[in-house]
Every structure is written in structure tokens, then in C-alpha cells.
Protein backbone atom coordinates (compact mmCIF):
# COMPACT_ATOMS: atom_id res chain seq x y z
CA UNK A 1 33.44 100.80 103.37
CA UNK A 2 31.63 99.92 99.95
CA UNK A 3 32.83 100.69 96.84
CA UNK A 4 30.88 103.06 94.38
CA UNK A 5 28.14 101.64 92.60
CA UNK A 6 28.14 103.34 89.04
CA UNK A 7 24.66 102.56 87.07
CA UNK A 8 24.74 102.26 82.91
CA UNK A 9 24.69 105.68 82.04
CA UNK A 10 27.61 107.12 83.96
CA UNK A 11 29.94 104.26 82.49
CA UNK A 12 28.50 105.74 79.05
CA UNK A 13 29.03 109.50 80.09
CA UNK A 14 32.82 108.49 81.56
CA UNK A 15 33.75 106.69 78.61
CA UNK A 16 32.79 109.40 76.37
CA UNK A 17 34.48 112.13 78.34
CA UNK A 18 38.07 110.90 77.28
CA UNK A 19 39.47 112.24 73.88
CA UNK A 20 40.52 109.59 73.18
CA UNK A 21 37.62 107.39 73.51
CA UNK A 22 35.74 109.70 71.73
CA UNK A 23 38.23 109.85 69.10
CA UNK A 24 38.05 106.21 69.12
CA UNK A 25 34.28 106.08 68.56
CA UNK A 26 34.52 109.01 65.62
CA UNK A 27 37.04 106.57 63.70
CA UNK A 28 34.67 103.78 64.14
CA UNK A 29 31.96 106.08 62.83
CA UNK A 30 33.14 106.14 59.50
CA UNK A 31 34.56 102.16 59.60
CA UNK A 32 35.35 99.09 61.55
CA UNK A 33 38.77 98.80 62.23
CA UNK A 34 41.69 96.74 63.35
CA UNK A 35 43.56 98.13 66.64
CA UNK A 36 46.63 98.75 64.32
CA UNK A 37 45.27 100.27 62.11
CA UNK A 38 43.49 102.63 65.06
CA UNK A 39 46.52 103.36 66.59
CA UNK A 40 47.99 104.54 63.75
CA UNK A 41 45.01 106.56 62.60
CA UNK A 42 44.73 108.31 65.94
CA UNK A 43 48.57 108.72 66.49
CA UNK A 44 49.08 106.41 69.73
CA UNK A 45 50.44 103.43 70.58
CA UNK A 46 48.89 100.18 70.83
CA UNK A 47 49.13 99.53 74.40
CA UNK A 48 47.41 102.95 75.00
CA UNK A 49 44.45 102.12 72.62
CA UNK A 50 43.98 98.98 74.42
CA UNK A 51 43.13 100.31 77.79
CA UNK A 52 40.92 102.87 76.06
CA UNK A 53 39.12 99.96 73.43
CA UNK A 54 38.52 97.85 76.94
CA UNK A 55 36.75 100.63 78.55
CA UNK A 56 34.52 101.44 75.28
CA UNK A 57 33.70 97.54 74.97
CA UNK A 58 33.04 97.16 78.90
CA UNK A 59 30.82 100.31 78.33
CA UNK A 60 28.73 98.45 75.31
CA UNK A 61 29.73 101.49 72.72
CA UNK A 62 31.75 98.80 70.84
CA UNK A 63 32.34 95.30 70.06
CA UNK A 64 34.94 92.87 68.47
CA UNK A 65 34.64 90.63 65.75
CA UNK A 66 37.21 87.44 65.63
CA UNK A 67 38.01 87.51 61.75
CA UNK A 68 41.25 84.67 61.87
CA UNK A 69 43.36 85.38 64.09
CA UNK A 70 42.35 89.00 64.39
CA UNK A 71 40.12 91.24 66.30
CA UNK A 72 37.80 94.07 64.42
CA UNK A 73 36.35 96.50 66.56
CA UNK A 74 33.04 98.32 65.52
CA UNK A 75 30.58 100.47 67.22
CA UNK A 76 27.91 98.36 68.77
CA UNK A 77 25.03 99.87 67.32
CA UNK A 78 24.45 101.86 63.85
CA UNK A 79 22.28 104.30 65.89
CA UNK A 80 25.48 105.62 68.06
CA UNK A 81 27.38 106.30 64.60
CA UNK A 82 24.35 108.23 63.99
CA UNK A 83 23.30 109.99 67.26
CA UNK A 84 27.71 111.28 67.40
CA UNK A 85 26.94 112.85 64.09
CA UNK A 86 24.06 114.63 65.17
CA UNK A 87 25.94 115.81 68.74
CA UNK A 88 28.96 116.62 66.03
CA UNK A 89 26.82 118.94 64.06
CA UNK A 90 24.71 120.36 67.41
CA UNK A 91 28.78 120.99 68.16
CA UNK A 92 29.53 122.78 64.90
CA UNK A 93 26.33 124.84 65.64
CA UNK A 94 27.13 125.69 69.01
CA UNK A 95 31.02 126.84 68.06
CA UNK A 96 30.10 128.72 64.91
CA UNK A 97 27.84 131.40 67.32
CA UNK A 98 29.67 130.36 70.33
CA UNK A 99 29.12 134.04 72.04
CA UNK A 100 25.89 134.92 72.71
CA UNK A 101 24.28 138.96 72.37
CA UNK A 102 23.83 138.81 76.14
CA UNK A 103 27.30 137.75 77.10
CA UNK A 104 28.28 141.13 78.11
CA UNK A 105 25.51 141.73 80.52
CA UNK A 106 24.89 137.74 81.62
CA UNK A 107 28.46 136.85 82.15
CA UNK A 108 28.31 134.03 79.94
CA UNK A 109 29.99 132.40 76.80
């Protein structure tokens, strides 16, 4: 039996479907940022972040940066801090009118 091929775009779509990860990538919007100080930002332990970090750096959302002895994480390209704010406002849009005038009859929202 062969395992599952998975092409670039459902690593993307599986790393962003954890809240975590995309709580991850939200943080990293604003800043880079030291696992540490992640962790404590997002309210988990270190361990936990790890495993999550790993996936969104195999995935090419983010990268490290050696500064000493440390490791900075940022988001790999400027563009993705820009495309989650526009998916965070198209979001916000969505959730402010959330049910539409139809529901009743369509079934839906």
C-alpha cells in the first residue's frame, strides 16, 4: 500500500486549519517572535508550540532566524501577514451580517 501523496496546497490548507497554527501566524502578523515569548502570548506550553511551529515551518508559512543562541520565528513572506488581514476583515464582514434575508426560506446561515 502507498502512502498519501499530499501536494503544496493541502499542507498550506492543513496547517491553517489548526487554531493554533493560525493563532500562531496572527502573532507573527504583528511581530517576529521568540518561542517563549509565543507560548506565553498564546497561553500554551512550549512543547505544544513546538509541534505546531514545525508544522508551520515544514509548510513554508514561517521561518527561523539564528540570532546567538536563539531562534526567531517570522512569517516567511510579508504578503501572508497581509493576505490574513484581508481574510480577517472578509471574516469580520462575513460575522457582522452572518444571517442572510433568505435564510428562512433557503435553509442556510
Amino acid at each position: 500500500m502507498r502512502g498519501l501523496i499530499v501536494g503544496p496546497r493541502t499542507r498550506h490548507h492543513h496547517s491553517r486549519a489548526d487554531p493554533i497554527r493560525c493563532r500562531t501566524l496572527l502573532a507573527l502578523r504583528q511581530a517576529p517572535a521568540y518561542p517563549a515569548d509565543l507560548a506565553d502570548t498564546l497561553g500554551i506550553s512550549r512543547t505544544r508550540l513546538s509541534d505546531h511551529l514545525a508544522c508551520l515551518r515544514d509548510c513554508g508559512l514561517v521561518v527561523t532566524i539564528l540570532d546567538g543562541r536563539r531562534t526567531r520565528y517570522e512569517l516567511a513572506d510579508e504578503r501572508l501577514g497581509h493576505a490574513l488581514e484581508h481574510l480577517l476583515a472578509s471574516v469580520v464582514a462575513v460575522e457582522a451580517d452572518s444571517i442572510c434575508p433568505d435564510a428562512a426560506e433557503k435553509g442556510c446561515c
